[in-house]
PDB file of N, CA and C in Angstrom:
ATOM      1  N   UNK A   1       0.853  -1.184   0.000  1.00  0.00           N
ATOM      2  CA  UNK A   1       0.000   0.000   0.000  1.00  0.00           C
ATOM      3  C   UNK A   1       0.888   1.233   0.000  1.00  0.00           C
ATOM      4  N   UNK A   2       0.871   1.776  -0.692  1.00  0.00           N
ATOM      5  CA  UNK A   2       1.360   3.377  -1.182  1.00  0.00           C
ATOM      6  C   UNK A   2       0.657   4.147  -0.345  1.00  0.00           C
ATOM      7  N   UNK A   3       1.261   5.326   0.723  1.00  0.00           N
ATOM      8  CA  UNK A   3       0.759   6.333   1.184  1.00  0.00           C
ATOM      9  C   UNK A   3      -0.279   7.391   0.276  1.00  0.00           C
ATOM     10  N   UNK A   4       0.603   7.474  -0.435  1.00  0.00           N
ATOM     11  CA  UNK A   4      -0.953   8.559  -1.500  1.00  0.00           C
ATOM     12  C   UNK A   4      -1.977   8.286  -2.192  1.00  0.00           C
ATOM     13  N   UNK A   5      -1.894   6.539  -1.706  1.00  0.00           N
ATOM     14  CA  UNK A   5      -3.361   5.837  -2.153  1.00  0.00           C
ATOM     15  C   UNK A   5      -4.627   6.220  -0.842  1.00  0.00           C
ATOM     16  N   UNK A   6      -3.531   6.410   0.223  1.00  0.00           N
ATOM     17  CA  UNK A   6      -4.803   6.506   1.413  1.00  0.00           C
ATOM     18  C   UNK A   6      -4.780   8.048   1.766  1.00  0.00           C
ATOM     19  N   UNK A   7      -4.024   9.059   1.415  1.00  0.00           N
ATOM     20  CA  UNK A   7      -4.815  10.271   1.284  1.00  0.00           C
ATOM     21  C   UNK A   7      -5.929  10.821   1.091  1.00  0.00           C
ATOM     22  N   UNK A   8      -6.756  10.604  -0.255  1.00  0.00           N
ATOM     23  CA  UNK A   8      -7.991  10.407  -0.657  1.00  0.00           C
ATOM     24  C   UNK A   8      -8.843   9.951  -0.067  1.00  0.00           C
ATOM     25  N   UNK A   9      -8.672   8.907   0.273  1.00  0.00           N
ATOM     26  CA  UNK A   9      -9.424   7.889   1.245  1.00  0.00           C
ATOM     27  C   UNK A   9      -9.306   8.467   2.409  1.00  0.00           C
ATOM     28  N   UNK A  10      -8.781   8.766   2.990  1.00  0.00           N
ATOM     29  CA  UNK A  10      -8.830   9.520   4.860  1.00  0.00           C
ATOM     30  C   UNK A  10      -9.250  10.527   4.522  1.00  0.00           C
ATOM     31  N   UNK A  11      -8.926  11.822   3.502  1.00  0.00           N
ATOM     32  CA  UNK A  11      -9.751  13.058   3.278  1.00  0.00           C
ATOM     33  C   UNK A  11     -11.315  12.703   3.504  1.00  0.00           C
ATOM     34  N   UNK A  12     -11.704  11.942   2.723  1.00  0.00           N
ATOM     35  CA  UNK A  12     -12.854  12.050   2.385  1.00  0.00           C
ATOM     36  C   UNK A  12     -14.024  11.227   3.946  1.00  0.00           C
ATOM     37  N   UNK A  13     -12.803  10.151   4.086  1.00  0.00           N
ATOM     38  CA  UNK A  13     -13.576   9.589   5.498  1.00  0.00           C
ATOM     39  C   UNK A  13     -14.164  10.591   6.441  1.00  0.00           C
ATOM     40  N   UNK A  14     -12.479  11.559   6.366  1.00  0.00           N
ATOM     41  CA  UNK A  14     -13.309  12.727   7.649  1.00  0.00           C
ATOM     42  C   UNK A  14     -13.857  14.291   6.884  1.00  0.00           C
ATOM     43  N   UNK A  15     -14.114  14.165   6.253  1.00  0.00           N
ATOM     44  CA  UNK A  15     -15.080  15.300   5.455  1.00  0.00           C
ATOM     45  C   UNK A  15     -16.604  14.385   5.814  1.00  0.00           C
ATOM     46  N   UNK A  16     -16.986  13.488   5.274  1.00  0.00           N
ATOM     47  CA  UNK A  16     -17.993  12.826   5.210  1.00  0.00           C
ATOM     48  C   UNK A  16     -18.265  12.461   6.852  1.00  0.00           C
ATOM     49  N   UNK A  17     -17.659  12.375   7.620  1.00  0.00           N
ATOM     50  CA  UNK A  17     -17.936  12.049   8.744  1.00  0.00           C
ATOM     51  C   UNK A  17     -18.329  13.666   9.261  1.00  0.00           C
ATOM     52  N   UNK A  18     -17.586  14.179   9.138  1.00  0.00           N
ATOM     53  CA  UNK A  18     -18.415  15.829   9.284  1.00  0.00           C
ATOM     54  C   UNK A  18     -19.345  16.888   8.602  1.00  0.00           C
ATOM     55  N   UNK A  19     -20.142  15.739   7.344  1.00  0.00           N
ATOM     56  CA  UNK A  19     -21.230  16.006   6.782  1.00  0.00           C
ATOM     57  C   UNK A  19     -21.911  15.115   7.803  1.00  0.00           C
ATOM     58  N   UNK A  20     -21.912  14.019   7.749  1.00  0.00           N
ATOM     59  CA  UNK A  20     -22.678  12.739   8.596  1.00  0.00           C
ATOM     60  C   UNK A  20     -23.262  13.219  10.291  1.00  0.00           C
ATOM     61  N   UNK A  21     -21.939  13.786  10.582  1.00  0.00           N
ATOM     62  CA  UNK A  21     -22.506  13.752  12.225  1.00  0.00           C
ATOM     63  C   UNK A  21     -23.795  14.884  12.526  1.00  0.00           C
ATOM     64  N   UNK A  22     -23.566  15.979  12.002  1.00  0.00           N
ATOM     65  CA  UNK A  22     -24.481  17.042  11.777  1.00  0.00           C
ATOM     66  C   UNK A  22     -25.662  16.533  11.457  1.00  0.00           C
ATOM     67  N   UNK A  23     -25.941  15.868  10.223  1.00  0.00           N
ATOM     68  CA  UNK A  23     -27.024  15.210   9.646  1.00  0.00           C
ATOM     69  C   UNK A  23     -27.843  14.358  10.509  1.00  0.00           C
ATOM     70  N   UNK A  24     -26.931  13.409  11.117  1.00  0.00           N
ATOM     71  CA  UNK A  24     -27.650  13.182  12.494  1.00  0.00           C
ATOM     72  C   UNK A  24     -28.721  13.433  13.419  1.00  0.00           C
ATOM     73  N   UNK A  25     -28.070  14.743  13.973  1.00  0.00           N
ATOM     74  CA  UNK A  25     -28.648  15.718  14.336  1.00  0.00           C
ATOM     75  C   UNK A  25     -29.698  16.428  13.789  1.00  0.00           C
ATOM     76  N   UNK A  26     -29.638  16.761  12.530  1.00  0.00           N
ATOM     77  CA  UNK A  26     -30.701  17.390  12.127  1.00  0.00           C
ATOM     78  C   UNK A  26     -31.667  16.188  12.054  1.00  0.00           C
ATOM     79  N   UNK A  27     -31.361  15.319  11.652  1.00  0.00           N
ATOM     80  CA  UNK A  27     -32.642  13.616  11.765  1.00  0.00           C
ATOM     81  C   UNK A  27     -33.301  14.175  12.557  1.00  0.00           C
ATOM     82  N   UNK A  28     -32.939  13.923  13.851  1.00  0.00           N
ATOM     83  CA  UNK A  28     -33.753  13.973  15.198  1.00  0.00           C
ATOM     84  C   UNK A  28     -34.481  15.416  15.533  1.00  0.00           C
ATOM     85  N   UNK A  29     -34.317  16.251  14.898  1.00  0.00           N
ATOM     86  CA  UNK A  29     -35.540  17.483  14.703  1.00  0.00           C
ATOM     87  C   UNK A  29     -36.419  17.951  13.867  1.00  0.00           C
ATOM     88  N   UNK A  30     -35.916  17.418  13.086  1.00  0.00           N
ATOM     89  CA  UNK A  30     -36.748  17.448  11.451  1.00  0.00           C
ATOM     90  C   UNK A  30     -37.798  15.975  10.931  1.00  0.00           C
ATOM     91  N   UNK A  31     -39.006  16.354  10.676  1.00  0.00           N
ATOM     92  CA  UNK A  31     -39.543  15.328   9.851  1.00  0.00           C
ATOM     93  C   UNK A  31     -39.779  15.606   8.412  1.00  0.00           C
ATOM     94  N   UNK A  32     -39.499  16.349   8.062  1.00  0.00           N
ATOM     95  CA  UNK A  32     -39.563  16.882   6.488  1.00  0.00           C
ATOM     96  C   UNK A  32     -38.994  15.693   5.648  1.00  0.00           C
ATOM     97  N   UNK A  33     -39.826  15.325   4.574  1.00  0.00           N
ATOM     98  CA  UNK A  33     -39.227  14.287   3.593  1.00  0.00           C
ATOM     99  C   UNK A  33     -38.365  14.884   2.701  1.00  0.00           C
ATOM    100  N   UNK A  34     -37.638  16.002   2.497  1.00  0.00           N
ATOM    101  CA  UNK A  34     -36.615  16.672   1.627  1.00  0.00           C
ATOM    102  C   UNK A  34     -35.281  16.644   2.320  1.00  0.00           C
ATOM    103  N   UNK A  35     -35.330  16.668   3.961  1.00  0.00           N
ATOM    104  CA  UNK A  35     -34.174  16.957   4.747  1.00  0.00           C
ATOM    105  C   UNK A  35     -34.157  15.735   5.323  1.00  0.00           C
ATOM    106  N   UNK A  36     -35.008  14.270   5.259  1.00  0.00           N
ATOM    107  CA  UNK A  36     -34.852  12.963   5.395  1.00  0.00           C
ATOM    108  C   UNK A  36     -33.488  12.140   4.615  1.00  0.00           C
ATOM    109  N   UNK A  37     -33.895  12.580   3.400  1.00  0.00           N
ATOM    110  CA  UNK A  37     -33.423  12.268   2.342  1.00  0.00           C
ATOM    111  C   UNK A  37     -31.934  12.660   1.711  1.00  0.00           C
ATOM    112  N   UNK A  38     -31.955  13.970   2.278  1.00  0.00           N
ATOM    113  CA  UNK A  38     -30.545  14.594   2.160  1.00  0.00           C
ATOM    114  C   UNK A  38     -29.905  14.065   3.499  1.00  0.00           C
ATOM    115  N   UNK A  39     -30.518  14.031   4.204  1.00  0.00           N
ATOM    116  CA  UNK A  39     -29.384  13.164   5.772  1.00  0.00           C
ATOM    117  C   UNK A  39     -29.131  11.966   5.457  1.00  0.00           C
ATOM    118  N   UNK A  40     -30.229  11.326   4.590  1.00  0.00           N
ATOM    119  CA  UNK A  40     -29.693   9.802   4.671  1.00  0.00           C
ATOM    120  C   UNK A  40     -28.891   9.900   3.346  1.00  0.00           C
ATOM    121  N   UNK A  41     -28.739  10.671   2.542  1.00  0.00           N
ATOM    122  CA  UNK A  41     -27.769  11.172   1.341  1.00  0.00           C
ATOM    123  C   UNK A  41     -25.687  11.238   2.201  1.00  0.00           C
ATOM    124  N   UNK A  42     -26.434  12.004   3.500  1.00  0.00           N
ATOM    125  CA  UNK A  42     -24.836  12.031   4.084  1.00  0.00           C
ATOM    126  C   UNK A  42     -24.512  11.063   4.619  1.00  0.00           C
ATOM    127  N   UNK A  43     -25.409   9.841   5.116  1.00  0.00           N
ATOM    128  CA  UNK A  43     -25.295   8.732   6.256  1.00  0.00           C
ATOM    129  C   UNK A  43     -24.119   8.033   5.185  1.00  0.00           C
ATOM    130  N   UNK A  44     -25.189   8.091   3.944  1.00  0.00           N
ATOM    131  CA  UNK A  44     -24.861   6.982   2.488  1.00  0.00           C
ATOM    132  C   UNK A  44     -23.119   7.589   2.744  1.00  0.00           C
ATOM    133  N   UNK A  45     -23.080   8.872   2.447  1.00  0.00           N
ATOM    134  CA  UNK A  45     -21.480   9.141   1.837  1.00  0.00           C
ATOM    135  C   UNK A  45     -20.704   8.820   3.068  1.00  0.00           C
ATOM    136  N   UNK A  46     -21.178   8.476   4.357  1.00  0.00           N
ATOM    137  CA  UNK A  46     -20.016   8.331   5.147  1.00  0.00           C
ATOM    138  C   UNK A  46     -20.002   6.934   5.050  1.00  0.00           C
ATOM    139  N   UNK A  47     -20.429   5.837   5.283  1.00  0.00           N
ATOM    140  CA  UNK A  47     -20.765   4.447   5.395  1.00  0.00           C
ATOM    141  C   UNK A  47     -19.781   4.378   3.883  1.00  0.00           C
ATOM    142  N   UNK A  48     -20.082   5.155   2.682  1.00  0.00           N
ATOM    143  CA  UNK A  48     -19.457   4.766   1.658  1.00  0.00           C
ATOM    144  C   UNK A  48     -17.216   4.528   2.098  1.00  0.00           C
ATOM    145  N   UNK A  49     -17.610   6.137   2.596  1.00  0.00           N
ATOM    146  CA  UNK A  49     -16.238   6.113   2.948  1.00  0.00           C
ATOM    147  C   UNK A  49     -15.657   5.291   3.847  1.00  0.00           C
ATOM    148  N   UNK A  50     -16.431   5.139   5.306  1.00  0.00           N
ATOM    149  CA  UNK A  50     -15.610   3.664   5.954  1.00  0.00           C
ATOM    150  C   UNK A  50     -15.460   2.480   5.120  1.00  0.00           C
ATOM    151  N   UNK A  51     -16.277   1.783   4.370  1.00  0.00           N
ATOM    152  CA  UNK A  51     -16.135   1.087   3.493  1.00  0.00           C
ATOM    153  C   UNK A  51     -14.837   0.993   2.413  1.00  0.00           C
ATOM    154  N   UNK A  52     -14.534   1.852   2.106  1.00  0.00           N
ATOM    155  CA  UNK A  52     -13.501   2.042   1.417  1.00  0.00           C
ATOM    156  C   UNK A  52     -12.143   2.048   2.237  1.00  0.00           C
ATOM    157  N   UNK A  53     -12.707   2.869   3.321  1.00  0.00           N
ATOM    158  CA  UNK A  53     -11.069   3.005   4.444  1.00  0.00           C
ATOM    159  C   UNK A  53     -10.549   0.897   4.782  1.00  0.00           C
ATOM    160  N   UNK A  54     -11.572   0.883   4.707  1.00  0.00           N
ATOM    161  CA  UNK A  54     -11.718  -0.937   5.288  1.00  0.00           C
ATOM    162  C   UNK A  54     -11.374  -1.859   4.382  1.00  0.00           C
ATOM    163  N   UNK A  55     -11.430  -1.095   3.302  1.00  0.00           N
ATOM    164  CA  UNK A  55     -10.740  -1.948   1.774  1.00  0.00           C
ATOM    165  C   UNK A  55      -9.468  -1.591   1.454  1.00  0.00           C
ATOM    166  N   UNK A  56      -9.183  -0.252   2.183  1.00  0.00           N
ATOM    167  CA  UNK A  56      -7.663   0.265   2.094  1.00  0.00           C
ATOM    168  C   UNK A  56      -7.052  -0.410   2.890  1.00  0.00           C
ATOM    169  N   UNK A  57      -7.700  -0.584   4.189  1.00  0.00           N
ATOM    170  CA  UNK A  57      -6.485  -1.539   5.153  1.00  0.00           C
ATOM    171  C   UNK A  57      -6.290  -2.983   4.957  1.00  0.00           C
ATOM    172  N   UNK A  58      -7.245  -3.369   4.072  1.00  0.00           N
ATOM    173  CA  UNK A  58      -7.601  -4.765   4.109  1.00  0.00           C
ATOM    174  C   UNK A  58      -8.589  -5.670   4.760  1.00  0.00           C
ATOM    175  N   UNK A  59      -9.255  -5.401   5.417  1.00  0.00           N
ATOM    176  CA  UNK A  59     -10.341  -6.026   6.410  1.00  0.00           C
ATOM    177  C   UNK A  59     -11.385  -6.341   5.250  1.00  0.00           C
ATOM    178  N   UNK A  60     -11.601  -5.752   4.594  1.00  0.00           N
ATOM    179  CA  UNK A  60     -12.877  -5.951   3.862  1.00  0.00           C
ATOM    180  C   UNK A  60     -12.449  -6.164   2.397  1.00  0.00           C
ATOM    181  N   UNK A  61     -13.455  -6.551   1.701  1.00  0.00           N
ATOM    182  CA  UNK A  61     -12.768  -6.017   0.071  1.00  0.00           C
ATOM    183  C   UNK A  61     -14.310  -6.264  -0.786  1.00  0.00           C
ATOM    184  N   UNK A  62     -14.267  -5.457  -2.268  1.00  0.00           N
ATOM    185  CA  UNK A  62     -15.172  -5.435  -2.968  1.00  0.00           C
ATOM    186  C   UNK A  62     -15.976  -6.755  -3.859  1.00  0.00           C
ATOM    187  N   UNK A  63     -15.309  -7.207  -3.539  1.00  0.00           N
ATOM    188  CA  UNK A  63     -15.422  -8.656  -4.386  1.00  0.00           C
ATOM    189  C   UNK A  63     -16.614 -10.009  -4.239  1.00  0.00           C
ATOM    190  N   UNK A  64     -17.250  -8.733  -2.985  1.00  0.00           N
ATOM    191  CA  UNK A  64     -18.810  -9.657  -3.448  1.00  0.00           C
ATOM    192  C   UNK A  64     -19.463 -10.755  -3.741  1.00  0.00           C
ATOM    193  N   UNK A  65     -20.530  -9.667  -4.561  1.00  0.00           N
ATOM    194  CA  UNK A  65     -21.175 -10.003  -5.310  1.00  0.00           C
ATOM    195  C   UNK A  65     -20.888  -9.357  -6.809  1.00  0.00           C
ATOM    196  N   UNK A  66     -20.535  -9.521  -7.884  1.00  0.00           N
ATOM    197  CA  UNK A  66     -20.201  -9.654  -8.958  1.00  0.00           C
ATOM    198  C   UNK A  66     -21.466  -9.301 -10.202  1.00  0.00           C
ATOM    199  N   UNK A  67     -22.257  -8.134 -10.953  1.00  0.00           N
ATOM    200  CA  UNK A  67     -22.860  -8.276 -11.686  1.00  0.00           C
ATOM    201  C   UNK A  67     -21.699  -8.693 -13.271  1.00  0.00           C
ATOM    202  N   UNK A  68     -21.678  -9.770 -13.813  1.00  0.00           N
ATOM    203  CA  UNK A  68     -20.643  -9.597 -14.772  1.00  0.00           C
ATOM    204  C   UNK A  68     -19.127  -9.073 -14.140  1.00  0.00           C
ATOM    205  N   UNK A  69     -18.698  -7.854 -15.046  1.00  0.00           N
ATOM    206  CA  UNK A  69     -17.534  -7.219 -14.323  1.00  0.00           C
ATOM    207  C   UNK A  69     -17.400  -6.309 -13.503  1.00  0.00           C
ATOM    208  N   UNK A  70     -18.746  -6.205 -13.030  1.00  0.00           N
ATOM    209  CA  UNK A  70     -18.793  -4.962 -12.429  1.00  0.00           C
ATOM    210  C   UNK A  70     -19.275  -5.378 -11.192  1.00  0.00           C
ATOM    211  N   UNK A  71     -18.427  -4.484 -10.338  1.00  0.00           N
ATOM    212  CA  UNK A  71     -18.580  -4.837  -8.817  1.00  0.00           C
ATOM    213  C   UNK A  71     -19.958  -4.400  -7.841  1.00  0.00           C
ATOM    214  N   UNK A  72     -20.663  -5.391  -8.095  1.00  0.00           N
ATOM    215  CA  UNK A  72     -22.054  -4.570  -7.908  1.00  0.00           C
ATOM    216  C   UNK A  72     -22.227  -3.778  -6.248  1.00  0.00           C
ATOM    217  N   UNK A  73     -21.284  -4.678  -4.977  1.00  0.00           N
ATOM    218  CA  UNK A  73     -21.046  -3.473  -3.659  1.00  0.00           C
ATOM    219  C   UNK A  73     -20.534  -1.966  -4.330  1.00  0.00           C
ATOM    220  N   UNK A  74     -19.792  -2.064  -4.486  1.00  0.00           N
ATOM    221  CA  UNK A  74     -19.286  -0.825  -4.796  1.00  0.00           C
ATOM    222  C   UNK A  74     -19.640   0.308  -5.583  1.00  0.00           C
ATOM    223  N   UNK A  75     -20.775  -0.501  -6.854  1.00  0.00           N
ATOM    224  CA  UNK A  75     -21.326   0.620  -7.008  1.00  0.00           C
ATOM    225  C   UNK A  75     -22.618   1.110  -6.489  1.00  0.00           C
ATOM    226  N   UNK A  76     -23.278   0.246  -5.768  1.00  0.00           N
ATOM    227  CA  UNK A  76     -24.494   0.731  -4.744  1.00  0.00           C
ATOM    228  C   UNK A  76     -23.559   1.680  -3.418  1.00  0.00           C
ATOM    229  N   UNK A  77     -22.663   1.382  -3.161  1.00  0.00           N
ATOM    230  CA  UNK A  77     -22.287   2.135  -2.021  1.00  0.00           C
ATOM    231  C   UNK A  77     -22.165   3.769  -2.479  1.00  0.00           C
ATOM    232  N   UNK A  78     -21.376   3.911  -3.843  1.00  0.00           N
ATOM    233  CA  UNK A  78     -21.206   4.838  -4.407  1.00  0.00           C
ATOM    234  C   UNK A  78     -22.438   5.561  -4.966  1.00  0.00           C
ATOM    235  N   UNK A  79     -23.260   4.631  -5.083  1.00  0.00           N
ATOM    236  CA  UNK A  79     -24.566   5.140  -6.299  1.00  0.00           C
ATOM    237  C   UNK A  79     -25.493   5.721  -4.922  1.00  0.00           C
ATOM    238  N   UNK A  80     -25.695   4.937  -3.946  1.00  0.00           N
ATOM    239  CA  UNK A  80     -26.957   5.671  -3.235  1.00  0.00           C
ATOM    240  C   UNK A  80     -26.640   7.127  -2.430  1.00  0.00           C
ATOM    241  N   UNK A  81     -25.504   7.608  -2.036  1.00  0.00           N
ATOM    242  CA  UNK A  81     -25.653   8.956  -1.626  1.00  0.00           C
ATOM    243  C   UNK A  81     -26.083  10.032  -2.556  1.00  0.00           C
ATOM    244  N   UNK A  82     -25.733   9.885  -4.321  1.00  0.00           N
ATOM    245  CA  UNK A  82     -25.951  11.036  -4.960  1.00  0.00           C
ATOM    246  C   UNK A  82     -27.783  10.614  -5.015  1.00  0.00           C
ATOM    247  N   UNK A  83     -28.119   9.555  -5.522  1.00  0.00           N
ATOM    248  CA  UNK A  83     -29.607   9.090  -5.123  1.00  0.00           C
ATOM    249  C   UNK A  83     -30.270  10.090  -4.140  1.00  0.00           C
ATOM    250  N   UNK A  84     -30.080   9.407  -2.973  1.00  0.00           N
ATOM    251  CA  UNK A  84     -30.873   9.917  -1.872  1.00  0.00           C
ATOM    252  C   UNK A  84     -30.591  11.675  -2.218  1.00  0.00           C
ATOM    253  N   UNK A  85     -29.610  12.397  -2.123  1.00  0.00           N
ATOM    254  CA  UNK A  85     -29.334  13.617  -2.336  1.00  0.00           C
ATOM    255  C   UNK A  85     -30.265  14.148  -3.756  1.00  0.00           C
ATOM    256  N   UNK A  86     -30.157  13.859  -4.809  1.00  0.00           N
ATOM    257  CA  UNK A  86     -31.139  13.688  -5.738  1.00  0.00           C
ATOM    258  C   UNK A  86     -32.798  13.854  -5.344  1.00  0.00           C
ATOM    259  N   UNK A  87     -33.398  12.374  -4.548  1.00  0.00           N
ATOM    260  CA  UNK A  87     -34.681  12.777  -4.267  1.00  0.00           C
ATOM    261  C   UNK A  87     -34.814  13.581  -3.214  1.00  0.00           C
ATOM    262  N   UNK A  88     -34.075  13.969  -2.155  1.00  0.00           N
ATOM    263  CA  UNK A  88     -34.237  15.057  -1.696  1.00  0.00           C
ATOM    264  C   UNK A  88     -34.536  16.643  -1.951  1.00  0.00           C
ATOM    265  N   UNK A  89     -33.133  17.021  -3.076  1.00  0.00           N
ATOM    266  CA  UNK A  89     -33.376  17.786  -4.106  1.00  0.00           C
ATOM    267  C   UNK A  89     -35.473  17.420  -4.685  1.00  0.00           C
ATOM    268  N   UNK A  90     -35.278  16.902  -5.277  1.00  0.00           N
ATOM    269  CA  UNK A  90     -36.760  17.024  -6.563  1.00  0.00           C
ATOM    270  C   UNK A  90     -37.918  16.871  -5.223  1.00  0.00           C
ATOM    271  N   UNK A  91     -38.049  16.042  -3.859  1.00  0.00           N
ATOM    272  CA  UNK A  91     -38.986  16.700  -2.944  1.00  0.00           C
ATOM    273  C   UNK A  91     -39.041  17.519  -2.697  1.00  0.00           C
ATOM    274  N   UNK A  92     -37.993  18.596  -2.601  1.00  0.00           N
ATOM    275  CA  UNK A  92     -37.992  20.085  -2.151  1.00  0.00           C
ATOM    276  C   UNK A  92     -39.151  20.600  -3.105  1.00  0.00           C
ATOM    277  N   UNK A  93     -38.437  20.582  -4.328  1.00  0.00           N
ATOM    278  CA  UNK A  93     -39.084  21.118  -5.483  1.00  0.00           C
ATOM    279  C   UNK A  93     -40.129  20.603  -5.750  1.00  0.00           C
ATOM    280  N   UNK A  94     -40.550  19.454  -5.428  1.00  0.00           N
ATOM    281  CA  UNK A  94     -42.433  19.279  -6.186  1.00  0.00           C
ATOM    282  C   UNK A  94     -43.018  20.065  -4.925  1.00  0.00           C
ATOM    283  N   UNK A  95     -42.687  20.070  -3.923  1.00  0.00           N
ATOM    284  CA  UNK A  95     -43.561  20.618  -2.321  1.00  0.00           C
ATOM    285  C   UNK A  95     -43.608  21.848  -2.589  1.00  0.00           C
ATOM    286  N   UNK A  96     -42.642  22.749  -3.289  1.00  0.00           N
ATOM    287  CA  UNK A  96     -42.165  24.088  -3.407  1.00  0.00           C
ATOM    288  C   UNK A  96     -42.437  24.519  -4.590  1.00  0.00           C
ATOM    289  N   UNK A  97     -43.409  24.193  -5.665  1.00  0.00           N
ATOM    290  CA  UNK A  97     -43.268  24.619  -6.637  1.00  0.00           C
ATOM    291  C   UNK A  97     -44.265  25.927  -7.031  1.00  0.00           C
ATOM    292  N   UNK A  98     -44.305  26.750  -7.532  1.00  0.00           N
ATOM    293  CA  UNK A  98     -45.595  27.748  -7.677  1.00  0.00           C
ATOM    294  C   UNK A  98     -45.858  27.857  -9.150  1.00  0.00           C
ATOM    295  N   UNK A  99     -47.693  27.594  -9.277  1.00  0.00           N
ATOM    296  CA  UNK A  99     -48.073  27.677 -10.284  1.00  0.00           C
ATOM    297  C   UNK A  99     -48.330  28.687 -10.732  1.00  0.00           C
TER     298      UNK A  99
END
């Protein structure tokens, strides 16, 4: 393992962990389905990133479940934060829209 492979990977662990913890927080005061959705958008990007830190050290690895060549963990881990962030986004906007 090359040090400037896990740069990236630790940046982002603790960026995402300090989108995540906040989000948290806002969970537990908010019931709005727009700010549901964007928290569980940050839960997604941190869980993504331990995941990855855990494949950097070795404990874990991507190798699954397999669609063809494509690593189907890895891209649900990756795919559901912009998701959830997404329908959060377009709930805002159908709730908010003026005719």
């Amino acid at each position: 393992m090359n040090d400037f492979e896990a740069i990236p990977v630790i940046v982002r662990m603790v960026c995402s962990f300090l989108a995540a913890f906040p989000a948290i927080a806002i969970w537990s005061r908010t019931r709005d389905a727009a700010w549901m959705l964007v928290v569980l958008g940050a839960i997604f990007f941190f869980i993504d990133a331990l995941y990855s830190t855990l494949v950097l050290i070795g404990l874990s690895t991507y190798e699954l479940p397999f669609l063809q060549n494509l690593p189907l963990l890895q891209s649900i881990l990756s795919g559901l934060p912009y998701l959830f962030l997404a329908l959060g986004f377009l709930v805002f906007l159908i709730r908010n829209r003026r005719y």
